[in-house]
C-alpha atoms as a PDB file:
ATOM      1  CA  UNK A   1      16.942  39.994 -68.483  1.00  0.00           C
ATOM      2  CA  UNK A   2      17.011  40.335 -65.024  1.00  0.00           C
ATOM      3  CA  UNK A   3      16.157  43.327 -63.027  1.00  0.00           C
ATOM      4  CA  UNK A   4      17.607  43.954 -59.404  1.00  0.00           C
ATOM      5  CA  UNK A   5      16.427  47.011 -57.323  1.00  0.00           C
ATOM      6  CA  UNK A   6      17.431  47.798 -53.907  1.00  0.00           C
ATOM      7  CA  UNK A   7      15.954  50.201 -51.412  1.00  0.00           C
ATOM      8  CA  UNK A   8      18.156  51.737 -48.522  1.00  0.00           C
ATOM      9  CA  UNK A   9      17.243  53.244 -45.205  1.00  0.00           C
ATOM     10  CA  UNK A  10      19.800  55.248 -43.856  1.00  0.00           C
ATOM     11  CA  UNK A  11      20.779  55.109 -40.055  1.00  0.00           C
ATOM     12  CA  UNK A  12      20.260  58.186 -38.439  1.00  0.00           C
ATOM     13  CA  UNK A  13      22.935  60.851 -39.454  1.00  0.00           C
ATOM     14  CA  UNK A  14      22.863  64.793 -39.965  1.00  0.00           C
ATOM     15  CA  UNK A  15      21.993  66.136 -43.362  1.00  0.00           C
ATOM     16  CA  UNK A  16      25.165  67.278 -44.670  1.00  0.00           C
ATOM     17  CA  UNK A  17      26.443  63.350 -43.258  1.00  0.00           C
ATOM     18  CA  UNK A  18      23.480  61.822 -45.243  1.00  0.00           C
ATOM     19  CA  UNK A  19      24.359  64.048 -48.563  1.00  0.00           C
ATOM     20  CA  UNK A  20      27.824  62.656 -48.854  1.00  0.00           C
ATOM     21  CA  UNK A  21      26.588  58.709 -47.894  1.00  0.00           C
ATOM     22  CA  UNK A  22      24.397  59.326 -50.755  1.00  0.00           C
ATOM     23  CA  UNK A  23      26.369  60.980 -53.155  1.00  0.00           C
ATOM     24  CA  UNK A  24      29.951  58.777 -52.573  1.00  0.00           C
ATOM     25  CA  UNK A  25      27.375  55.594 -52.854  1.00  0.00           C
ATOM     26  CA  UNK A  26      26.329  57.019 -56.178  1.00  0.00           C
ATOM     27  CA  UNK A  27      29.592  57.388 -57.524  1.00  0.00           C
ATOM     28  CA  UNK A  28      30.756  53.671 -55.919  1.00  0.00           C
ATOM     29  CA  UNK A  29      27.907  51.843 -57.674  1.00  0.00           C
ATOM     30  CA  UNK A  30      27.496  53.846 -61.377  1.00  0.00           C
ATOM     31  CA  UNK A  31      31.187  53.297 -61.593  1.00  0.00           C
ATOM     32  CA  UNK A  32      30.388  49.725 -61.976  1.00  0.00           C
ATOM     33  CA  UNK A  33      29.069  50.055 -65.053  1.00  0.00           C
ATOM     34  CA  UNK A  34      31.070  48.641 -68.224  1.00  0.00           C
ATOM     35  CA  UNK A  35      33.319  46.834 -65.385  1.00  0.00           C
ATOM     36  CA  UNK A  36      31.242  43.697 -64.880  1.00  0.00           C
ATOM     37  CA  UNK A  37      30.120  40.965 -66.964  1.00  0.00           C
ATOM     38  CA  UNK A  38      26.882  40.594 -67.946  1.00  0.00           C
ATOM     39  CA  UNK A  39      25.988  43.685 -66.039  1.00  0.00           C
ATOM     40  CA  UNK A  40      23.711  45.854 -68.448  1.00  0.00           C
ATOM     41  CA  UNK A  41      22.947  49.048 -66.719  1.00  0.00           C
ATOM     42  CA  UNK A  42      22.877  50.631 -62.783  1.00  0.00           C
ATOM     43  CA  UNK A  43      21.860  54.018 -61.508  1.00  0.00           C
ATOM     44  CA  UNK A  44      21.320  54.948 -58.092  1.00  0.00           C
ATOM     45  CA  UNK A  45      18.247  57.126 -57.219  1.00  0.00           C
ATOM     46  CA  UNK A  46      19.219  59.418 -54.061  1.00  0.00           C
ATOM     47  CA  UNK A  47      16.815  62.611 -54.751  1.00  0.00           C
ATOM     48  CA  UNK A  48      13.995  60.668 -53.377  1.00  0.00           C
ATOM     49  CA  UNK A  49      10.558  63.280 -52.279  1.00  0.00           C
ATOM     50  CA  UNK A  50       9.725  64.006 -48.971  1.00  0.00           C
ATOM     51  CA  UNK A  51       6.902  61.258 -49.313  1.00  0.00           C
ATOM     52  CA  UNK A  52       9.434  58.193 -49.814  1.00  0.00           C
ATOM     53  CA  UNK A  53      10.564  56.108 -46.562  1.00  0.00           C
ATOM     54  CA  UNK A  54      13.429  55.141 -48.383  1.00  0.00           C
ATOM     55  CA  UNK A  55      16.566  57.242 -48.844  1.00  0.00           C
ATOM     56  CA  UNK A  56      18.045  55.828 -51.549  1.00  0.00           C
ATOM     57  CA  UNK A  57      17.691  53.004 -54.463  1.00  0.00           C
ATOM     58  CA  UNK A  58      19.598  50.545 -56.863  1.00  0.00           C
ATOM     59  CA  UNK A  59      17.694  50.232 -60.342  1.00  0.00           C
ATOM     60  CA  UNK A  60      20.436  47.884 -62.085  1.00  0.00           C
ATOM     61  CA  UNK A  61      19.654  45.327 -64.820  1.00  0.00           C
ATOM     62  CA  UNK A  62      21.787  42.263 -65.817  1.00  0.00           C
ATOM     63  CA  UNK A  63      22.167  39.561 -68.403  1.00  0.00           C
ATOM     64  CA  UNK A  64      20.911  36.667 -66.598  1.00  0.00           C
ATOM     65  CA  UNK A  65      20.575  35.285 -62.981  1.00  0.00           C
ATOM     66  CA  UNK A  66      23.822  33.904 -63.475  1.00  0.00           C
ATOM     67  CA  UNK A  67      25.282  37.121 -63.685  1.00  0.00           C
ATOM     68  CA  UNK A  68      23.064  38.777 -60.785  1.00  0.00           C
ATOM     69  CA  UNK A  69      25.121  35.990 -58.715  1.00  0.00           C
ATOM     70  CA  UNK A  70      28.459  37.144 -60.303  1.00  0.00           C
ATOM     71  CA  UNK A  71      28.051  40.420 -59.647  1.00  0.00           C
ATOM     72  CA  UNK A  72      27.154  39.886 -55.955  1.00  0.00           C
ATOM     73  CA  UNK A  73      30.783  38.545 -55.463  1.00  0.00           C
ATOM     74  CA  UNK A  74      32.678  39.990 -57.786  1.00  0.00           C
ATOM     75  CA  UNK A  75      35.223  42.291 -56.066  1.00  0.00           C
ATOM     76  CA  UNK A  76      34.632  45.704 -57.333  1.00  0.00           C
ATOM     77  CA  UNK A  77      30.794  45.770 -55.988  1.00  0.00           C
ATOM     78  CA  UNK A  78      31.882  43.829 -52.640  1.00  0.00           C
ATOM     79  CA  UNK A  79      34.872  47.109 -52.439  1.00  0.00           C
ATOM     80  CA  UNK A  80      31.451  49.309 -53.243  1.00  0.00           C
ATOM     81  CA  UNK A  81      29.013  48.254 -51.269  1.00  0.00           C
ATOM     82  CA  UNK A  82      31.246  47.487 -48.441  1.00  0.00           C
ATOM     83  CA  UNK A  83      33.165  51.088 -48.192  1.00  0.00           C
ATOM     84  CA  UNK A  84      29.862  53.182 -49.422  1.00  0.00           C
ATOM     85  CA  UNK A  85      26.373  51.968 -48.371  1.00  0.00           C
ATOM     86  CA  UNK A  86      26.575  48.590 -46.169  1.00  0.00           C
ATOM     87  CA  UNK A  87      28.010  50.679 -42.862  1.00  0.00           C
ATOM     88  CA  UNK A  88      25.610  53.599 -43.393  1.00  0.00           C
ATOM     89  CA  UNK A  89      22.589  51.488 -43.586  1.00  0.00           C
ATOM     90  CA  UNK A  90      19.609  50.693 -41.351  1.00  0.00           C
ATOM     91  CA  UNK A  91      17.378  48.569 -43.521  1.00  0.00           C
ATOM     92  CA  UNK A  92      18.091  47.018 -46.826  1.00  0.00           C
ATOM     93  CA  UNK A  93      14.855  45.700 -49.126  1.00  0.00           C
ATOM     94  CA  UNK A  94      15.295  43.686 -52.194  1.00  0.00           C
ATOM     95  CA  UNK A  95      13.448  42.832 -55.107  1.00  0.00           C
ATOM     96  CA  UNK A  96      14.663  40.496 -58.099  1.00  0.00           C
ATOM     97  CA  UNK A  97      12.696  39.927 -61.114  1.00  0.00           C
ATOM     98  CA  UNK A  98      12.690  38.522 -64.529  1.00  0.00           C
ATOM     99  CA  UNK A  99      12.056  40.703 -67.294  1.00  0.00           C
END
């Protein structure tokens, strides 16, 4: 099993801006689930505390690395990520792992 989490930085934007980023980006990416293959699970944390210096984060799981790779080009994520979170970010982090 392979885990893939992503953290987000927001570029600067007004709160009520920031709340719908956050909140369409949520809907985007959860909606992914059951759509993909080999794609287990994916929630999107955006209620992070006031002691985080991230604003948001990807805690998705997957079959394989193969299917980590499939997902990353399949259509329905690129239509995701590029309508709801690439153009609102600052700084994107990554971390892949095998569990």
């Amino acid at each position: 099993m392979v885990k893939h989490i992503i953290l987000w930085k927001l570029k600067e934007t007004d709160p009520t801006a920031a709340a719908k980023i956050k909140s369409d980006a949520k809907r985007e990416l959860e909606a992914l689930n059951g759509k993909i293959d080999g794609l287990l699970s994916i929630k999107v944390v955006t209620d992070a505390l006031a002691s985080s210096n991230a604003d948001m984060m990807l805690d998705s799981c997957f079959e394989s690395a193969e299917a980590l790779a499939g997902y990353q080009v399949h259509p329905l994520h690129k239509a995701a990520a590029n309508g709801y979170v690439r153009p609102f970010v600052e700084v994107r982090l990554c971390l892949d792992f095998e569990e």
